[in-house]
ModelCIF file with pLDDT and N, C-alpha, C, O atoms, coordinates in Angstrom:
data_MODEL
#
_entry.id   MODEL 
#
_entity.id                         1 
_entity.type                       polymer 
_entity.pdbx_number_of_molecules   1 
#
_entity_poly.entity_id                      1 
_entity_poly.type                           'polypeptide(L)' 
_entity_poly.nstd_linkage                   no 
_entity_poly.nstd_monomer                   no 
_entity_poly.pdbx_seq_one_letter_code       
;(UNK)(UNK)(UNK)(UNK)(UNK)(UNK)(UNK)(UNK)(UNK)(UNK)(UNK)(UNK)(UNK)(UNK)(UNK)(UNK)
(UNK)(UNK)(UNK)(UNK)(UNK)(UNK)(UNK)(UNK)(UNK)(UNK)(UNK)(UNK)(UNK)(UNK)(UNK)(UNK)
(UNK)(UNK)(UNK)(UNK)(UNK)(UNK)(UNK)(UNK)(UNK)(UNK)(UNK)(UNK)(UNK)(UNK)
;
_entity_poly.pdbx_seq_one_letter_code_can   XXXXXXXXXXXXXXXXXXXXXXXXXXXXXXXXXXXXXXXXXXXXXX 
_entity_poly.pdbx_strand_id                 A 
#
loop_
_entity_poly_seq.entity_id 
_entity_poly_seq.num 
_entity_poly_seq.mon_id 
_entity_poly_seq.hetero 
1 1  UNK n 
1 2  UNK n 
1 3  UNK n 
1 4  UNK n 
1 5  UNK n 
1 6  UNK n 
1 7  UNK n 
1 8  UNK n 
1 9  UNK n 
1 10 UNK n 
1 11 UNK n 
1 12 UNK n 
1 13 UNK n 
1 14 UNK n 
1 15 UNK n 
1 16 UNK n 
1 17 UNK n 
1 18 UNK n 
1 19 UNK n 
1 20 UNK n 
1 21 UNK n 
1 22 UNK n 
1 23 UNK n 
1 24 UNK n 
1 25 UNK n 
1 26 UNK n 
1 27 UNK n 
1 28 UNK n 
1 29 UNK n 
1 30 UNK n 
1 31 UNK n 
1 32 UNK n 
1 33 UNK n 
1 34 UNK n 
1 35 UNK n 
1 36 UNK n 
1 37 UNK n 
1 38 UNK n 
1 39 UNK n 
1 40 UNK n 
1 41 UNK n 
1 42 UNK n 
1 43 UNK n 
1 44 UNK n 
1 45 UNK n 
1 46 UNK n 
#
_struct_asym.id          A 
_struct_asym.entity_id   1 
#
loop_
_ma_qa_metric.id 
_ma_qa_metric.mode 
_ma_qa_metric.name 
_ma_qa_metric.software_group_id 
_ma_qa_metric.type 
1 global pLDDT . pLDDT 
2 local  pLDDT . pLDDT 
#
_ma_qa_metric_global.metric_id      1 
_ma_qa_metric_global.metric_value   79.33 
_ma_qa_metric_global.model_id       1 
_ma_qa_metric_global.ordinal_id     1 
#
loop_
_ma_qa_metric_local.label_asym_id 
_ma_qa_metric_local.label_comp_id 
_ma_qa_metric_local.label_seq_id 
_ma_qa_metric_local.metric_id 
_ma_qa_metric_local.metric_value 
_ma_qa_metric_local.model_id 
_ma_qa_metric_local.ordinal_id 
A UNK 1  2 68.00 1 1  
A UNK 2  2 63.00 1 2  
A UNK 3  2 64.00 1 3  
A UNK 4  2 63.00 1 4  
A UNK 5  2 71.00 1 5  
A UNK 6  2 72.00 1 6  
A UNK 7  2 75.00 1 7  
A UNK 8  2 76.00 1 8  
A UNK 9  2 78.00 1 9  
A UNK 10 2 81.00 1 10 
A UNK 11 2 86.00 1 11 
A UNK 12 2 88.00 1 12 
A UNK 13 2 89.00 1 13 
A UNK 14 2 90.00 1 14 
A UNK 15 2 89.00 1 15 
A UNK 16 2 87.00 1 16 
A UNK 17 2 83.00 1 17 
A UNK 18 2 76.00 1 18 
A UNK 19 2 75.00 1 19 
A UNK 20 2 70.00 1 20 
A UNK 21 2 71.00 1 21 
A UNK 22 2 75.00 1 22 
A UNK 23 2 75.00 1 23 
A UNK 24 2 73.00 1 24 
A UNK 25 2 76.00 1 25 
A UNK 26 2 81.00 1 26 
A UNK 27 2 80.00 1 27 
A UNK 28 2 79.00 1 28 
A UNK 29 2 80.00 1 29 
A UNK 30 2 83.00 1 30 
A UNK 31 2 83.00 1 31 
A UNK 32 2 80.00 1 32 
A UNK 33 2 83.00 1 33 
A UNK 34 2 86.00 1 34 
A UNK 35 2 82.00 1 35 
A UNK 36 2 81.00 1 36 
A UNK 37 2 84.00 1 37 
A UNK 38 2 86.00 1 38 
A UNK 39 2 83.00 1 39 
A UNK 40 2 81.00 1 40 
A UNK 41 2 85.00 1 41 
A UNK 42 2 86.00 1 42 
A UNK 43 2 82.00 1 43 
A UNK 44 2 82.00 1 44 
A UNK 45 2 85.00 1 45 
A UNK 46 2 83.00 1 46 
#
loop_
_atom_site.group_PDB 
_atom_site.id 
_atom_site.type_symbol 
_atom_site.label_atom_id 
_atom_site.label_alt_id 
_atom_site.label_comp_id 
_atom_site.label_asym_id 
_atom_site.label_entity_id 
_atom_site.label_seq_id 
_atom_site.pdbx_PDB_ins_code 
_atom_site.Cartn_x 
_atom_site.Cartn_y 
_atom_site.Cartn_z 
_atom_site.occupancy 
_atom_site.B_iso_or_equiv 
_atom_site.pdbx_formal_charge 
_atom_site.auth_seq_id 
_atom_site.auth_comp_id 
_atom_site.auth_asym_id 
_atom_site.auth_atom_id 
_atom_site.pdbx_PDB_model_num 
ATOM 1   N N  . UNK A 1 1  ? 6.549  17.926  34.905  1.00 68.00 ? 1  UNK A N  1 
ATOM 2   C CA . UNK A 1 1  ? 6.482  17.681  36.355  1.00 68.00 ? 1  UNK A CA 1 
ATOM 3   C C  . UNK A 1 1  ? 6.352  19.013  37.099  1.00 68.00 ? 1  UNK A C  1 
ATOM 4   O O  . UNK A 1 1  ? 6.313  20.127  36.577  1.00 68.00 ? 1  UNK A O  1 
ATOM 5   N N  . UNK A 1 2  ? 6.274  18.639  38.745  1.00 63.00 ? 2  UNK A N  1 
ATOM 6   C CA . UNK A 1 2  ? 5.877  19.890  39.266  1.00 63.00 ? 2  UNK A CA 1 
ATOM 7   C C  . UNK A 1 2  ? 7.265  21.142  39.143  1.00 63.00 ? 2  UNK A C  1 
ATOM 8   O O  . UNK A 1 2  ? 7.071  22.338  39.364  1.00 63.00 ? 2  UNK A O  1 
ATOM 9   N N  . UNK A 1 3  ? 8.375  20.668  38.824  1.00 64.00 ? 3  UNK A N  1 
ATOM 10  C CA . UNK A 1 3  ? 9.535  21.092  38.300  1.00 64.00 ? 3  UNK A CA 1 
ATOM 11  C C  . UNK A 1 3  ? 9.727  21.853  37.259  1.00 64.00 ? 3  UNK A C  1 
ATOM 12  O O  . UNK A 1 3  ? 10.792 22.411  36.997  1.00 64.00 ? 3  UNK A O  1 
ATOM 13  N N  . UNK A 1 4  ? 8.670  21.918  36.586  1.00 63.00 ? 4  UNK A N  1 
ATOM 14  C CA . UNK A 1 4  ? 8.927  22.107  35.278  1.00 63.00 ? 4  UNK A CA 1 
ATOM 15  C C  . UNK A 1 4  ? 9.974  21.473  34.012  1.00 63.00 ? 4  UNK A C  1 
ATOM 16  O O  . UNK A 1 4  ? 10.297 21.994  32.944  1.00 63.00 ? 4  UNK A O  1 
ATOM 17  N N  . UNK A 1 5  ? 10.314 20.260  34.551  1.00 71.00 ? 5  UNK A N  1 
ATOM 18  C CA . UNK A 1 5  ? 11.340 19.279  33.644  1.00 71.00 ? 5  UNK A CA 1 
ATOM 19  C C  . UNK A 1 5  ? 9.819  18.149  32.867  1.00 71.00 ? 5  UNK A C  1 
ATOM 20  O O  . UNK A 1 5  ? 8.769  17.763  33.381  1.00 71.00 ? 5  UNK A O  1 
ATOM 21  N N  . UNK A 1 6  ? 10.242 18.007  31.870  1.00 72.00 ? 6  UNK A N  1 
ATOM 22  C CA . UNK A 1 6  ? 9.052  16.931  31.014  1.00 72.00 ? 6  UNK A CA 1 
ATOM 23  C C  . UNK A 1 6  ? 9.968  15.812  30.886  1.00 72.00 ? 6  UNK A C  1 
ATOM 24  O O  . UNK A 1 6  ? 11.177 15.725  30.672  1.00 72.00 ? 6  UNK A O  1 
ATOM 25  N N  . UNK A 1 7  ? 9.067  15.016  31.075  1.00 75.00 ? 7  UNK A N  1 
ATOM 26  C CA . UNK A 1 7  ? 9.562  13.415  31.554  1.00 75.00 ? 7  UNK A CA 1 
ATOM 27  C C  . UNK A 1 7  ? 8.654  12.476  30.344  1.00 75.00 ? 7  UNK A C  1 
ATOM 28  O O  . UNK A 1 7  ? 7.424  12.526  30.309  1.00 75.00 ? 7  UNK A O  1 
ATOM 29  N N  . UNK A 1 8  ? 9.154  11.958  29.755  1.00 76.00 ? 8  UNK A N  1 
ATOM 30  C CA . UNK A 1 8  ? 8.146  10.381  28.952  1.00 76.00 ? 8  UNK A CA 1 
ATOM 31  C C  . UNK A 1 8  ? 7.478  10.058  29.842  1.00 76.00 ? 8  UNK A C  1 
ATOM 32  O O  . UNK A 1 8  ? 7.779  9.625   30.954  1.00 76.00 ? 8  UNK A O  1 
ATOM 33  N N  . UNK A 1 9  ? 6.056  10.358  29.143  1.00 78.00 ? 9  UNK A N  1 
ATOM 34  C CA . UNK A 1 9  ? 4.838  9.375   30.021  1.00 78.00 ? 9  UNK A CA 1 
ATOM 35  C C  . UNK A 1 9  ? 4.611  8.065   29.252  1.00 78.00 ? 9  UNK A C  1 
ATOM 36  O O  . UNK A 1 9  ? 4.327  6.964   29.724  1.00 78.00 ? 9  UNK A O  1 
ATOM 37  N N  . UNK A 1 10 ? 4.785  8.397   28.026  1.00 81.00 ? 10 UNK A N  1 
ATOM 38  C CA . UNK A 1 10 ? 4.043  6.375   26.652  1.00 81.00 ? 10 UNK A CA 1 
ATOM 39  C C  . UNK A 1 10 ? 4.877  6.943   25.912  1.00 81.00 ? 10 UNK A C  1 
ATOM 40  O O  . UNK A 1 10 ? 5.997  7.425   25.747  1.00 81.00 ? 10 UNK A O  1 
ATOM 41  N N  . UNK A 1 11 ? 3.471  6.590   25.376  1.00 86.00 ? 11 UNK A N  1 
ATOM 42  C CA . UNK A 1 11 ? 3.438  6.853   23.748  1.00 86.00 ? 11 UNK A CA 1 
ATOM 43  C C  . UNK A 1 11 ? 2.218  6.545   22.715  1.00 86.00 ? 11 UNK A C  1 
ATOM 44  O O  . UNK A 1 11 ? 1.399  5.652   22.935  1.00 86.00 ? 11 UNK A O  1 
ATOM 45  N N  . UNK A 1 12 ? 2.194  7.191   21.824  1.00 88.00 ? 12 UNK A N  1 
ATOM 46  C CA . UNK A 1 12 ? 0.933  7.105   21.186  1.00 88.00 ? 12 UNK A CA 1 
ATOM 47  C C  . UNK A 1 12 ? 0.832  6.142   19.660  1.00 88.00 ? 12 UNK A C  1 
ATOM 48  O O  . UNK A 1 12 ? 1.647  6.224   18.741  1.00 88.00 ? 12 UNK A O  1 
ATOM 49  N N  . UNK A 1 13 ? 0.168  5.650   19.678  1.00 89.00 ? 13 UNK A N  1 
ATOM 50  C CA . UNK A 1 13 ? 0.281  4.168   18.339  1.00 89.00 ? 13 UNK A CA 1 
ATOM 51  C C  . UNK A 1 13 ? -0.977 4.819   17.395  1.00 89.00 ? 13 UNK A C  1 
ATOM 52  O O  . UNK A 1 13 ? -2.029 5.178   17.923  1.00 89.00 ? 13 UNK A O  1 
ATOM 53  N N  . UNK A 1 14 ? -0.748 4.920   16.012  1.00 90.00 ? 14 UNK A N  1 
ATOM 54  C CA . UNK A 1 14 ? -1.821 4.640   15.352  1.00 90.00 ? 14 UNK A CA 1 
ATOM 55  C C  . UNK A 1 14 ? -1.542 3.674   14.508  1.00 90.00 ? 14 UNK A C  1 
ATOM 56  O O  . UNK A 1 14 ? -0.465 3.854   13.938  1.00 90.00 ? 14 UNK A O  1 
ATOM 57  N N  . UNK A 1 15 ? -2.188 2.573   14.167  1.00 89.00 ? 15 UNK A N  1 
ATOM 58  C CA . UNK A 1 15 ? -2.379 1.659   13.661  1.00 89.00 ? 15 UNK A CA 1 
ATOM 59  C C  . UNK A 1 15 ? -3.484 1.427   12.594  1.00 89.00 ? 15 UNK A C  1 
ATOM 60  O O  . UNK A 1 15 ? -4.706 1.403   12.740  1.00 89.00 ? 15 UNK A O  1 
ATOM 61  N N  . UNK A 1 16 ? -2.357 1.185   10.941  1.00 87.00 ? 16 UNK A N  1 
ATOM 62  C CA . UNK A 1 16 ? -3.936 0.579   10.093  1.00 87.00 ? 16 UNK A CA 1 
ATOM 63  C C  . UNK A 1 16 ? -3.425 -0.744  9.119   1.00 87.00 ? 16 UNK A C  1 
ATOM 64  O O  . UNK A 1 16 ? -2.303 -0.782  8.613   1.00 87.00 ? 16 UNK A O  1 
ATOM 65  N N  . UNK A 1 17 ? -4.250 -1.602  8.986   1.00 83.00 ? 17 UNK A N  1 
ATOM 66  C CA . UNK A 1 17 ? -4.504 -2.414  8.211   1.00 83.00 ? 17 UNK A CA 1 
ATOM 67  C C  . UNK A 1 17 ? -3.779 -1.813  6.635   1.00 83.00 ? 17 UNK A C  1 
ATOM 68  O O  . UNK A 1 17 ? -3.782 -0.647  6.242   1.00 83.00 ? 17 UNK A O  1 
ATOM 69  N N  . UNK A 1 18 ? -3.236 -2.928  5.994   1.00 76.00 ? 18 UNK A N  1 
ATOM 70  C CA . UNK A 1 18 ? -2.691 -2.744  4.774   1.00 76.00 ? 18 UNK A CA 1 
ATOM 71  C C  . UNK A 1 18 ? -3.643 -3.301  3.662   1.00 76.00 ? 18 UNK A C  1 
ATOM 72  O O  . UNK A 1 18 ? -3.621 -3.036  2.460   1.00 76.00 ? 18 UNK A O  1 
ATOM 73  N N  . UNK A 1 19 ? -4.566 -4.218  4.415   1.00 75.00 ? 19 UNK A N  1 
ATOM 74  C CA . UNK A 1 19 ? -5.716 -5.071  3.730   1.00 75.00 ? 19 UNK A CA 1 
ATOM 75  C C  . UNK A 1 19 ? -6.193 -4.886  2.609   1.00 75.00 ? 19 UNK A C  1 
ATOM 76  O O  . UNK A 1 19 ? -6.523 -5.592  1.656   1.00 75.00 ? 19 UNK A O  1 
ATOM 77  N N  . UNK A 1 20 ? -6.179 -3.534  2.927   1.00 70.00 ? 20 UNK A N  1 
ATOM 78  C CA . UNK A 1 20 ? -7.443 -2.510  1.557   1.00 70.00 ? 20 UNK A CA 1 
ATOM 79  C C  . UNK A 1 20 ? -6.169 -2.470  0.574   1.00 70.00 ? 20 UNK A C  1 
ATOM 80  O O  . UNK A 1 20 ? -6.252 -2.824  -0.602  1.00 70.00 ? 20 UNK A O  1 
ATOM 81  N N  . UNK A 1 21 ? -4.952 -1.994  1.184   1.00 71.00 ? 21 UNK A N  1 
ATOM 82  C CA . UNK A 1 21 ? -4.422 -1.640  -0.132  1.00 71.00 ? 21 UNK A CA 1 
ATOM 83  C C  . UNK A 1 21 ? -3.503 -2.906  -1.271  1.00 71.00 ? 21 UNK A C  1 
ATOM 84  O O  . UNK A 1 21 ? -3.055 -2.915  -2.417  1.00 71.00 ? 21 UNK A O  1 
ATOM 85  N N  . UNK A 1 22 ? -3.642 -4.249  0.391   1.00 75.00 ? 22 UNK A N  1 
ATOM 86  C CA . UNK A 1 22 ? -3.251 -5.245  -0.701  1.00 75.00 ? 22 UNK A CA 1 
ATOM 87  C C  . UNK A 1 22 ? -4.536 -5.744  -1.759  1.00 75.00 ? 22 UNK A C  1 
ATOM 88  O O  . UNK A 1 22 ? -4.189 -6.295  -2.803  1.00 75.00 ? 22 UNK A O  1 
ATOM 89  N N  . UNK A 1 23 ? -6.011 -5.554  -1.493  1.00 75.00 ? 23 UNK A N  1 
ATOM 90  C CA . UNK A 1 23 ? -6.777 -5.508  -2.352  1.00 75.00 ? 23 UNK A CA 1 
ATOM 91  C C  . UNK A 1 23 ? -6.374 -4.585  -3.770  1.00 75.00 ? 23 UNK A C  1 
ATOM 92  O O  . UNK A 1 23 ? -6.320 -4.989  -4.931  1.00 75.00 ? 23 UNK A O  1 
ATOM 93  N N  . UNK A 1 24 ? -6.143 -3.358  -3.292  1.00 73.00 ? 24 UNK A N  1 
ATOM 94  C CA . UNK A 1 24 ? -6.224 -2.514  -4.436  1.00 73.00 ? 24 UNK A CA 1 
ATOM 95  C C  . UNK A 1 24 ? -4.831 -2.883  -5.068  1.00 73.00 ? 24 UNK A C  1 
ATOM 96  O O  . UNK A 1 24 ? -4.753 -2.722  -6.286  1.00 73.00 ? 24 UNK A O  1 
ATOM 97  N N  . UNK A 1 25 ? -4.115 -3.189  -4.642  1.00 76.00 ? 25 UNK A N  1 
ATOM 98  C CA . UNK A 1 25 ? -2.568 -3.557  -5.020  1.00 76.00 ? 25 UNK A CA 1 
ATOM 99  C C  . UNK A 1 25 ? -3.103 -4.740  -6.058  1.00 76.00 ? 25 UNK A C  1 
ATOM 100 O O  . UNK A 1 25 ? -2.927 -4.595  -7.268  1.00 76.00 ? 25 UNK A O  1 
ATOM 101 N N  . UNK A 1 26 ? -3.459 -5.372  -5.772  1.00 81.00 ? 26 UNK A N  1 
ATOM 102 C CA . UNK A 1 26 ? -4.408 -7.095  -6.826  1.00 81.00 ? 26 UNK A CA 1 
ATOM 103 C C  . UNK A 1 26 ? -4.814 -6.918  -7.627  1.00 81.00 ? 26 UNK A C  1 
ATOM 104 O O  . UNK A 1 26 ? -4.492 -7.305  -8.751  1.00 81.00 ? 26 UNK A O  1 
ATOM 105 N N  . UNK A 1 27 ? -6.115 -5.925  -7.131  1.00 80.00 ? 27 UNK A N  1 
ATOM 106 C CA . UNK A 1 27 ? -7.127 -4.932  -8.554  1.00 80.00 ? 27 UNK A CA 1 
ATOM 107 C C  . UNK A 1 27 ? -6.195 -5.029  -9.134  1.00 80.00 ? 27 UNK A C  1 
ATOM 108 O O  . UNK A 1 27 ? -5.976 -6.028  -9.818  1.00 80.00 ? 27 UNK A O  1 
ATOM 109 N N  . UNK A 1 28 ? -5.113 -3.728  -9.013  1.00 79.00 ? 28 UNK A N  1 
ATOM 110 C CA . UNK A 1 28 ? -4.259 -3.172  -9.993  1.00 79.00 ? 28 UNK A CA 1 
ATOM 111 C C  . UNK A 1 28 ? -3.373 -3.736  -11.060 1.00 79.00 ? 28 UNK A C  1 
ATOM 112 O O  . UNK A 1 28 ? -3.070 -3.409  -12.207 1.00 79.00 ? 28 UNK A O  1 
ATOM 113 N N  . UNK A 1 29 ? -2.896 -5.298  -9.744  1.00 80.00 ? 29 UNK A N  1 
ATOM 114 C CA . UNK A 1 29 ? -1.601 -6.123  -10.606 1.00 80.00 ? 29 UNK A CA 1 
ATOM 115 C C  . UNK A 1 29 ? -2.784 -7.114  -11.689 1.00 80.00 ? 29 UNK A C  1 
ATOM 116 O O  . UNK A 1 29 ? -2.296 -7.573  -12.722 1.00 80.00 ? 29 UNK A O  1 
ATOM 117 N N  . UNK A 1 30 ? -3.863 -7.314  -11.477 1.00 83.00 ? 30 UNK A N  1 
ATOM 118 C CA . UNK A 1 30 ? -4.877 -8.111  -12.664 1.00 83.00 ? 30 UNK A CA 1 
ATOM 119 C C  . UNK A 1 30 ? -5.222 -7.405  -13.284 1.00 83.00 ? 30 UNK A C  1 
ATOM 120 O O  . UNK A 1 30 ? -5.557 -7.929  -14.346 1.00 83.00 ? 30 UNK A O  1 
ATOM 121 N N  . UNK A 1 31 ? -5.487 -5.582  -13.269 1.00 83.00 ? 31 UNK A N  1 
ATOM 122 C CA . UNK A 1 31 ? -5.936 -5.121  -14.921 1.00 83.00 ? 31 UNK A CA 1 
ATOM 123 C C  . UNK A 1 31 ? -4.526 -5.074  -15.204 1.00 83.00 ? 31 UNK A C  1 
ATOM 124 O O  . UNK A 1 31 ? -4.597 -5.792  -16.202 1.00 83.00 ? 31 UNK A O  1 
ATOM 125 N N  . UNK A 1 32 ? -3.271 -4.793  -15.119 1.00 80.00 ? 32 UNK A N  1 
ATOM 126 C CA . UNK A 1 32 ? -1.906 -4.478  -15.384 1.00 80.00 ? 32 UNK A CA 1 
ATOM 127 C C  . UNK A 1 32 ? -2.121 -6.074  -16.386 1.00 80.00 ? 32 UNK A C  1 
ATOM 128 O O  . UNK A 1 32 ? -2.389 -6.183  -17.583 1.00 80.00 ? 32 UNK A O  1 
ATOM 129 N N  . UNK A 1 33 ? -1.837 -7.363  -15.147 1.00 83.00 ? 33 UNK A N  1 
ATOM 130 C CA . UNK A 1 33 ? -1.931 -8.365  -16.466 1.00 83.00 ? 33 UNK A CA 1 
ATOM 131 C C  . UNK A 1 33 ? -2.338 -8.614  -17.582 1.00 83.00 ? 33 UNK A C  1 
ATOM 132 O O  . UNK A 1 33 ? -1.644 -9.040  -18.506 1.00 83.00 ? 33 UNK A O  1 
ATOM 133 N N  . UNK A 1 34 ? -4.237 -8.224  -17.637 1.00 86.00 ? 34 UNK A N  1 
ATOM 134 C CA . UNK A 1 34 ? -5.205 -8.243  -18.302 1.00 86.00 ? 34 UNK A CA 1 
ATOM 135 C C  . UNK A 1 34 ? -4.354 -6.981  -19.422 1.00 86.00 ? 34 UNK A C  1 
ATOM 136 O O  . UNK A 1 34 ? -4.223 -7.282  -20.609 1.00 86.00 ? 34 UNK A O  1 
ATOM 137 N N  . UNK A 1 35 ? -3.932 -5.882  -19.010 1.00 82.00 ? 35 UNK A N  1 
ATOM 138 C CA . UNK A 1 35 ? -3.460 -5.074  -20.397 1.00 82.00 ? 35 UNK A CA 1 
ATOM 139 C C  . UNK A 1 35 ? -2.442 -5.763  -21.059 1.00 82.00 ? 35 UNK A C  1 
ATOM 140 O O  . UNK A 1 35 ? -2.354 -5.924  -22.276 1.00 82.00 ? 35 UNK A O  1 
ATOM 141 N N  . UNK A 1 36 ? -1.503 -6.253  -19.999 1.00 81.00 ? 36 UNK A N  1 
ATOM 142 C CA . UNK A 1 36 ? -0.107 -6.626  -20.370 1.00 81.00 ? 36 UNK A CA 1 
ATOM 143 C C  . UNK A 1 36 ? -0.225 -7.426  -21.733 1.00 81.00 ? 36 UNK A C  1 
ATOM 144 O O  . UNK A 1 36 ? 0.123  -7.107  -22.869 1.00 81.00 ? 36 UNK A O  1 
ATOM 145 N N  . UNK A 1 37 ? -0.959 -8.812  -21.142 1.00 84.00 ? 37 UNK A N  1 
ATOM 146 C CA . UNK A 1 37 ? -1.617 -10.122 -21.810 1.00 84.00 ? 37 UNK A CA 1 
ATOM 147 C C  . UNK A 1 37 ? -2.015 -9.119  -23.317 1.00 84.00 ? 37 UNK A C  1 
ATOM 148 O O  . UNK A 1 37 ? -1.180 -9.251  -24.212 1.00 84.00 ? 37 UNK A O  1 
ATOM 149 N N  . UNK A 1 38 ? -2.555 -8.684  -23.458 1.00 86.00 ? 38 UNK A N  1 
ATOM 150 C CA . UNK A 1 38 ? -3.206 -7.793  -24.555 1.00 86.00 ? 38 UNK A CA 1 
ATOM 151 C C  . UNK A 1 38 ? -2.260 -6.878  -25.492 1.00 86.00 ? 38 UNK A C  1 
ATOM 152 O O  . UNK A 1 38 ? -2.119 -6.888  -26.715 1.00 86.00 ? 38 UNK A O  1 
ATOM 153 N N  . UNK A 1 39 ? -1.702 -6.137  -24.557 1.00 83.00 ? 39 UNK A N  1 
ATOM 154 C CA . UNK A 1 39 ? -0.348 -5.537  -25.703 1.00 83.00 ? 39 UNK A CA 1 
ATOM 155 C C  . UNK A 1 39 ? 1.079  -6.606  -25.807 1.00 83.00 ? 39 UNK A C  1 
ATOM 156 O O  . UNK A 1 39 ? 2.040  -6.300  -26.512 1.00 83.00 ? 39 UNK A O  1 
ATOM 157 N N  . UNK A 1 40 ? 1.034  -7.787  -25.053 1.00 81.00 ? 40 UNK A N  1 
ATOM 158 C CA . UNK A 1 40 ? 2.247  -8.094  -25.221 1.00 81.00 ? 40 UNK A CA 1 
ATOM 159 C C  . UNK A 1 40 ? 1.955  -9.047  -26.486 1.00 81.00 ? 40 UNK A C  1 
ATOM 160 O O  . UNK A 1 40 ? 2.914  -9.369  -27.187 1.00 81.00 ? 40 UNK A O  1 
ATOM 161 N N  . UNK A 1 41 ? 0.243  -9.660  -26.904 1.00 85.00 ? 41 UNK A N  1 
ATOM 162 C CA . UNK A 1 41 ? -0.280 -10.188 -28.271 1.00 85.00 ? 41 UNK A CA 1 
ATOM 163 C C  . UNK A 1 41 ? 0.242  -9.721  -29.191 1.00 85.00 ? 41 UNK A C  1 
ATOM 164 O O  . UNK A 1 41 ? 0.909  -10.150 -30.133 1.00 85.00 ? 41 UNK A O  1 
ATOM 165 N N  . UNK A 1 42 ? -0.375 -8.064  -28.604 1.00 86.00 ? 42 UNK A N  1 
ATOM 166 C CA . UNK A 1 42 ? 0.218  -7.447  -30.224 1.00 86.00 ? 42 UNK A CA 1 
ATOM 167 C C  . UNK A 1 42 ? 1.322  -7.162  -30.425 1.00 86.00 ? 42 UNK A C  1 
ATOM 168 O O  . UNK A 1 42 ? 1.793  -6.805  -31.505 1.00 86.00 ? 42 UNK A O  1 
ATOM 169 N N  . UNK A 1 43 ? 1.949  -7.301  -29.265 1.00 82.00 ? 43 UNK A N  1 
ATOM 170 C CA . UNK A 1 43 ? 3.305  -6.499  -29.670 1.00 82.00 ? 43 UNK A CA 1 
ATOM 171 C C  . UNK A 1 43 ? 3.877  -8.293  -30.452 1.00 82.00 ? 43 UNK A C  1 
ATOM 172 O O  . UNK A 1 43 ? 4.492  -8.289  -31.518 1.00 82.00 ? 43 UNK A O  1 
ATOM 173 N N  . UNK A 1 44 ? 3.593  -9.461  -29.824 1.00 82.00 ? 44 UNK A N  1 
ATOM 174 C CA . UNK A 1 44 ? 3.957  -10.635 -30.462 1.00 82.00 ? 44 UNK A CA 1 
ATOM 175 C C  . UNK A 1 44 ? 3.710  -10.442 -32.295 1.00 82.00 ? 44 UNK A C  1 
ATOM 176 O O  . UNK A 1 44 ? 4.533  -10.453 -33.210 1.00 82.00 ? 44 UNK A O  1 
ATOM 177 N N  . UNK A 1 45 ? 2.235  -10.274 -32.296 1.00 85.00 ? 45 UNK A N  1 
ATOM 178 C CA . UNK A 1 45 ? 2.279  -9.830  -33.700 1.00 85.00 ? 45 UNK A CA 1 
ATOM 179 C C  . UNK A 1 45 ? 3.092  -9.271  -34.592 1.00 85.00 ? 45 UNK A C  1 
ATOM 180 O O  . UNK A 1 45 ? 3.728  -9.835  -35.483 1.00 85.00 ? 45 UNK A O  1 
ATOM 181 N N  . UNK A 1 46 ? 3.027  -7.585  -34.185 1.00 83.00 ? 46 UNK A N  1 
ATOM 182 C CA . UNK A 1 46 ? 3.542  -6.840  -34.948 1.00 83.00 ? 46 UNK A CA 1 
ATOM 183 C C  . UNK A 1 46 ? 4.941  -7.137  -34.548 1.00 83.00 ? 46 UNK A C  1 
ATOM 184 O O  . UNK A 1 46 ? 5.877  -6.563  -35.104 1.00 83.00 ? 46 UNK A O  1 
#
């Protein structure tokens, strides 16, 4: 101010979507299954 005291004017928002990373989160949890499914065979096996 003309005072030289600073006063709250807002505030500033950034905002993002989680979208992408619940995609990549999916990717991730279906090759995870796809391995899982696969070593937990063998591990049934051996």
């Amino acid at each position: 101010k003309d005072d030289g005291v600073q006063q709250l004017a807002g505030a500033i928002f950034a905002a993002t979507s989680d979208t992408f990373y619940r995609q990549y989160l999916m990717s991730t949890l279906d090759i995870f299954i796809i391995a899982s499914a696969v070593t937990l065979t063998i591990s049934f096996i051996v």
